[in-house]
Protein backbone atom coordinates (compact mmCIF):
# COMPACT_ATOMS: atom_id res chain seq x y z
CA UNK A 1 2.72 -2.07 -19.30
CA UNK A 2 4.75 0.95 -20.30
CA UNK A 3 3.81 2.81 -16.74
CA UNK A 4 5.20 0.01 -15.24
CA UNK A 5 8.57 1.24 -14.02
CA UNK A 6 9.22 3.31 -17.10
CA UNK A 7 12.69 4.92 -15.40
CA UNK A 8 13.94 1.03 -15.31
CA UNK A 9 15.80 0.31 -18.41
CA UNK A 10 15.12 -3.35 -17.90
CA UNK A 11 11.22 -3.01 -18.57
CA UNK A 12 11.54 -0.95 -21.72
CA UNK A 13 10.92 -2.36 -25.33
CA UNK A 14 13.98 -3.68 -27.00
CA UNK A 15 15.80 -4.82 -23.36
CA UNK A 16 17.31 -7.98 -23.30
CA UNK A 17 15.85 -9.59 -21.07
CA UNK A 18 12.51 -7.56 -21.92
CA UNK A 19 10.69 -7.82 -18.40
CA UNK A 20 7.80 -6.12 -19.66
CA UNK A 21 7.10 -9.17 -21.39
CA UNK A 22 7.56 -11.34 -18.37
CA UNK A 23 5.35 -8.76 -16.40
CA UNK A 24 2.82 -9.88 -19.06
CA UNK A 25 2.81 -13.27 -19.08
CA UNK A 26 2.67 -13.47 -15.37
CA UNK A 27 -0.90 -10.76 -14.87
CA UNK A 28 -1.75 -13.09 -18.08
CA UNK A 29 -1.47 -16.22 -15.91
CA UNK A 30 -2.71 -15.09 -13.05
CA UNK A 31 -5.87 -13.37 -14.79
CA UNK A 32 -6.73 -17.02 -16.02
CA UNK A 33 -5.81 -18.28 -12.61
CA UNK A 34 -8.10 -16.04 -10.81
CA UNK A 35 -11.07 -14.79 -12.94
CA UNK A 36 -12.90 -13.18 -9.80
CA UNK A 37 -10.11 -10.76 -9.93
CA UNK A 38 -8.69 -10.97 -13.41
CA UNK A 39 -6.58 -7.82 -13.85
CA UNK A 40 -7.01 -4.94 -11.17
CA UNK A 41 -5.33 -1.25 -10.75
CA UNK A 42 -1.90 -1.99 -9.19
CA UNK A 43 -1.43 -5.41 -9.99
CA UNK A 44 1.27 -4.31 -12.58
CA UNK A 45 3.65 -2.41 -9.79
CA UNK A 46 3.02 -5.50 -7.72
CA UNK A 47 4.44 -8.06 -10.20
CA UNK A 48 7.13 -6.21 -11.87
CA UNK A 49 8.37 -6.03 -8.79
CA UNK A 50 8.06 -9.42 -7.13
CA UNK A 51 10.38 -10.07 -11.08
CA UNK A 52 12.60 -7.64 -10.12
CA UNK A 53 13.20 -9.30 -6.80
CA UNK A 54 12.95 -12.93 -8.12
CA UNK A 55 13.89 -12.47 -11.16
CA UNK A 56 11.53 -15.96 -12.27
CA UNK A 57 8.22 -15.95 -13.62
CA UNK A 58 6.87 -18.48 -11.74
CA UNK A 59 7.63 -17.51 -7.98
CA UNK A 60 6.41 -13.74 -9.02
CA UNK A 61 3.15 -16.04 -9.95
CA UNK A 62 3.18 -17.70 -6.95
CA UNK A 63 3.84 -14.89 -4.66
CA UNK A 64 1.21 -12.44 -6.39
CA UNK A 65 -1.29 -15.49 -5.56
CA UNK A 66 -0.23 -15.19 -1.95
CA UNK A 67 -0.50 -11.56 -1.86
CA UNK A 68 -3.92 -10.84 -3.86
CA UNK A 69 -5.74 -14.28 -2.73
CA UNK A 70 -4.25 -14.80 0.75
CA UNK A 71 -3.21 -11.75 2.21
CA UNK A 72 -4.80 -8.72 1.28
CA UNK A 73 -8.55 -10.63 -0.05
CA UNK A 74 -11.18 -8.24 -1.58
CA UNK A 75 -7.77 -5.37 -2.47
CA UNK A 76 -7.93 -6.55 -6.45
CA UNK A 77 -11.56 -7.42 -6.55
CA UNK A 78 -13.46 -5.54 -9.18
CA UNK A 79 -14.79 -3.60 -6.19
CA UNK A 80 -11.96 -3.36 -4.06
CA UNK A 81 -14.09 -3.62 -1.06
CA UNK A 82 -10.82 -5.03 0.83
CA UNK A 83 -8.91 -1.78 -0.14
CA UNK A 84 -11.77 0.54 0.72
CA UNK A 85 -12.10 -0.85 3.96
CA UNK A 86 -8.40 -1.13 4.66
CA UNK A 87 -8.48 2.74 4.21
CA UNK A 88 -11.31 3.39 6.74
CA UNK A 89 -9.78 1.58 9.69
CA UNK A 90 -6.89 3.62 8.63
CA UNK A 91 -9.15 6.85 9.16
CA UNK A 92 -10.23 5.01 12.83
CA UNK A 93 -6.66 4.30 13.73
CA UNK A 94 -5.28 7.80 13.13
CA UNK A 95 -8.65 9.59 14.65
CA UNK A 96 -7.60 7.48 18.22
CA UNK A 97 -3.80 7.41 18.01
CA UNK A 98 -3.04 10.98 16.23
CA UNK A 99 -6.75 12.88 16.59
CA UNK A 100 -5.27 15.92 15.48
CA UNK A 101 -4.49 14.70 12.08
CA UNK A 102 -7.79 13.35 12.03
CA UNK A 103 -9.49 16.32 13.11
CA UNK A 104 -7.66 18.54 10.37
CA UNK A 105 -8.71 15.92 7.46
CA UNK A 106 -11.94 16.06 8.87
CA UNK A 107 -12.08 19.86 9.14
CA UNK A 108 -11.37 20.12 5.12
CA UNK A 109 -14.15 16.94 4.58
CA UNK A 110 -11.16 14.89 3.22
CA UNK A 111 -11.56 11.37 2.84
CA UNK A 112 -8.45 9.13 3.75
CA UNK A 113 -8.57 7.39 -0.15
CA UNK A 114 -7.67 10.76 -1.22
CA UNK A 115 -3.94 10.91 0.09
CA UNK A 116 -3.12 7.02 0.74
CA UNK A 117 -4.79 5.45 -1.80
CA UNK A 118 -1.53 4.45 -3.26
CA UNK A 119 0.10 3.52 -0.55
CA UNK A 120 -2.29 0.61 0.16
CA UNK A 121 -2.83 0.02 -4.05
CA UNK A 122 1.04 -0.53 -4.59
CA UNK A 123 1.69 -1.65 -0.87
CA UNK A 124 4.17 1.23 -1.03
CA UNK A 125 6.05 0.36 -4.51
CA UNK A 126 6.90 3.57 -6.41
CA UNK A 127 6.36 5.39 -3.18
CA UNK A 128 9.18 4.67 -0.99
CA UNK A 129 12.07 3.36 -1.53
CA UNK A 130 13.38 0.04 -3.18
CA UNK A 131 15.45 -1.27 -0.18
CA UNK A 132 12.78 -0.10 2.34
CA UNK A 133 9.68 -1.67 0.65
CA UNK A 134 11.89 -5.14 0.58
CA UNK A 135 11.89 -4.78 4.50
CA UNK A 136 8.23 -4.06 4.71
CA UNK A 137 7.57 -6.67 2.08
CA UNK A 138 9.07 -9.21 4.29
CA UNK A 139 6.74 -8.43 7.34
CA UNK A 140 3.69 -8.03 4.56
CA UNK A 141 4.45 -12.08 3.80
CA UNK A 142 5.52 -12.94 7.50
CA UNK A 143 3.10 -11.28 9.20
CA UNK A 144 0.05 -10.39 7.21
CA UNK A 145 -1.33 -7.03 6.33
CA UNK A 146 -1.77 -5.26 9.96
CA UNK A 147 2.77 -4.32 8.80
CA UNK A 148 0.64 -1.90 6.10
CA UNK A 149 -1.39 0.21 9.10
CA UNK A 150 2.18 0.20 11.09
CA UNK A 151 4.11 1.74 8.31
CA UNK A 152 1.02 4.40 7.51
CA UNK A 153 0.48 5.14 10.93
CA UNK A 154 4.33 5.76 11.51
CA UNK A 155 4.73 8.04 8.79
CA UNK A 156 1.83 9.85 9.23
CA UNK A 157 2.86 9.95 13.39
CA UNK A 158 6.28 10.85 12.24
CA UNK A 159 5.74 13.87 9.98
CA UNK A 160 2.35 15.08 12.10
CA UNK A 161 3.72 18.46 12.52
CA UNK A 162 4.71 18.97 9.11
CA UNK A 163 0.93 17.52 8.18
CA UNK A 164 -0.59 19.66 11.00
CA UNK A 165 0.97 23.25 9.00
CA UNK A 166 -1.64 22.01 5.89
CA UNK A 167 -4.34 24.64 5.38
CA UNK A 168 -6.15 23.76 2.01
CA UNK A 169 -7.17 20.19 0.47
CA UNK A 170 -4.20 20.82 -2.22
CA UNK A 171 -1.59 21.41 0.48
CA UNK A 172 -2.73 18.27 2.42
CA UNK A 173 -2.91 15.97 -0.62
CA UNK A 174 1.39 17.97 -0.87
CA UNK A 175 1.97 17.40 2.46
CA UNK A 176 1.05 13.31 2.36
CA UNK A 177 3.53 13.41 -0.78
CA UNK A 178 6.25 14.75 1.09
CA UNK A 179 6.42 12.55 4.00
CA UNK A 180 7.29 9.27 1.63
CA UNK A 181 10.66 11.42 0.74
CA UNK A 182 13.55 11.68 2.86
CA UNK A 183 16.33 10.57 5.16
CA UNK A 184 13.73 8.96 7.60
CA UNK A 185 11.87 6.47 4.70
CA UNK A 186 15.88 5.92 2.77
CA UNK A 187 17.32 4.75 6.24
CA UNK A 188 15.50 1.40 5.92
CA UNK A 189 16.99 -0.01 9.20
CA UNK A 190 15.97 2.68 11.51
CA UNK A 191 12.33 3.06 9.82
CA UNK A 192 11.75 -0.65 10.56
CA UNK A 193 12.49 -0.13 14.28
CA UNK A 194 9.70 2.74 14.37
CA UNK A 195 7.01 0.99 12.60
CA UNK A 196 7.67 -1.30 15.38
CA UNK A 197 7.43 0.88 18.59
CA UNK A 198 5.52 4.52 17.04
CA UNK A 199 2.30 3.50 16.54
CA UNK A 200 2.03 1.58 19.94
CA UNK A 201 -0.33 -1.47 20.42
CA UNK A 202 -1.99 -3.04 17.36
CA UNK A 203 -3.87 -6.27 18.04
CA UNK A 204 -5.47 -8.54 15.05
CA UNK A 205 -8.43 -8.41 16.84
CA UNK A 206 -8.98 -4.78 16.98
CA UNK A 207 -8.26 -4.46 13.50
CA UNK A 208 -10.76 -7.13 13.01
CA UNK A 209 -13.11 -5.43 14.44
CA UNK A 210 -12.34 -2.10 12.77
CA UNK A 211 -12.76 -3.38 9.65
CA UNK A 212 -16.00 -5.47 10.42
CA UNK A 213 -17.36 -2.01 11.46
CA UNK A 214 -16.17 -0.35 8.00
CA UNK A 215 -16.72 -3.24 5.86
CA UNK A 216 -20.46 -2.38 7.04
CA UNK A 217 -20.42 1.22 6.41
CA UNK A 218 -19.16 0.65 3.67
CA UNK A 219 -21.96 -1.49 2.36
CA UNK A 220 -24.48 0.47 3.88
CA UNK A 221 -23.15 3.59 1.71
CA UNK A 222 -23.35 1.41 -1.65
């Protein structure tokens, strides 16, 4: 609970209203609610913020249930399969649409879980900015999870030259850092537009397909 937005003054101890303790009783509820997931890695930057945006218990309930049973199924499951998979049609996307990226992180045997993990754990909470993760947010509920490859793949398509300069693991795992920081990610408006048009056609079924391929790997890997 105390990682949980710990620059917010609102969920530190001795705030009035405390929202750590609503952040509890909400992962409380929903851990009863959904024992197949319980409590997973993330789950805490997802609700504290849905209460910072709703600022009620139970829609933050309500809308975590959407999210982690609806939405994104198999991203909070003890095995995260969902997640994992998520992250390899990632990899597929970028090795057709940007192969040069692709070809570097393959060149230093980097796996994509190394520098987006987080993105796709916090569905970019804590990693870009408040008023542009309410915009993607909005798609996320709207339109399902393909908004999370769009928003990847334009920041990765975005900053490939600065990626591209990388020449160690270290300075890769920098370089992925950097690109959530900056004018492009704080002008919310104009970063909705290119998630839109940069990474060019994305049908459901292709990503279906994607991930029925990964999903398999996957499993075949153990």
């Amino acid at each position: 609970m105390n990682r949980t937005f710990p620059d917010n003054v609102r969920f530190r101890k001795g705030s009035e209203p405390c929202l750590q303790r609503t952040l509890y009783n909400v992962l409380l509820a929903y851990g009863h609610h959904n024992r197949g997931v319980g409590y997973c890695q993330g789950m805490n930057f997802i609700a504290g913020y849905l209460i910072l945006v709703t600022k009620s218990e139970e829609e933050s309930f309500w809308l975590l249930d959407a999210l982690v049973g609806r939405i994104l199924p198999d991203y909070y499951s003890p095995s995260m399969l969902g997640l994992k998979t998520d992250q390899e049609v990632l990899g597929e996307l970028v090795r057709t649409k940007l192969p040069a990226v692709a070809a570097l992180m393959d060149s230093h045997g980097l796996l994509w879980t190394l520098v987006v993990s987080r993105w796709f754990i916090c569905l970019f909470v804590d990693v870009l900015p408040m008023e542009t993760v309410l915009r993607i947010w909005d798609c996320l509920f709207n339109e399902g999870s393909k908004i999370i490859f769009r928003v990847a793949l334009t920041l990765i398509k975005q900053h490939q030259a600065l990626i591209l300069e990388a020449t160690s693991v270290p300075d890769i795992c920098e370089k992925f850092k950097e690109i959530t920081r900056g004018s492009f990610v704080t002008e919310c408006h104009t970063f909705m537009q290119k998630i839109f048009s940069e990474p060019g056609s994305l049908s459901r079924a292709g990503i279906a397909r994607l991930r029925e391929r990964c999903r398999a790997r996957l499993l075949a890997q153990g």
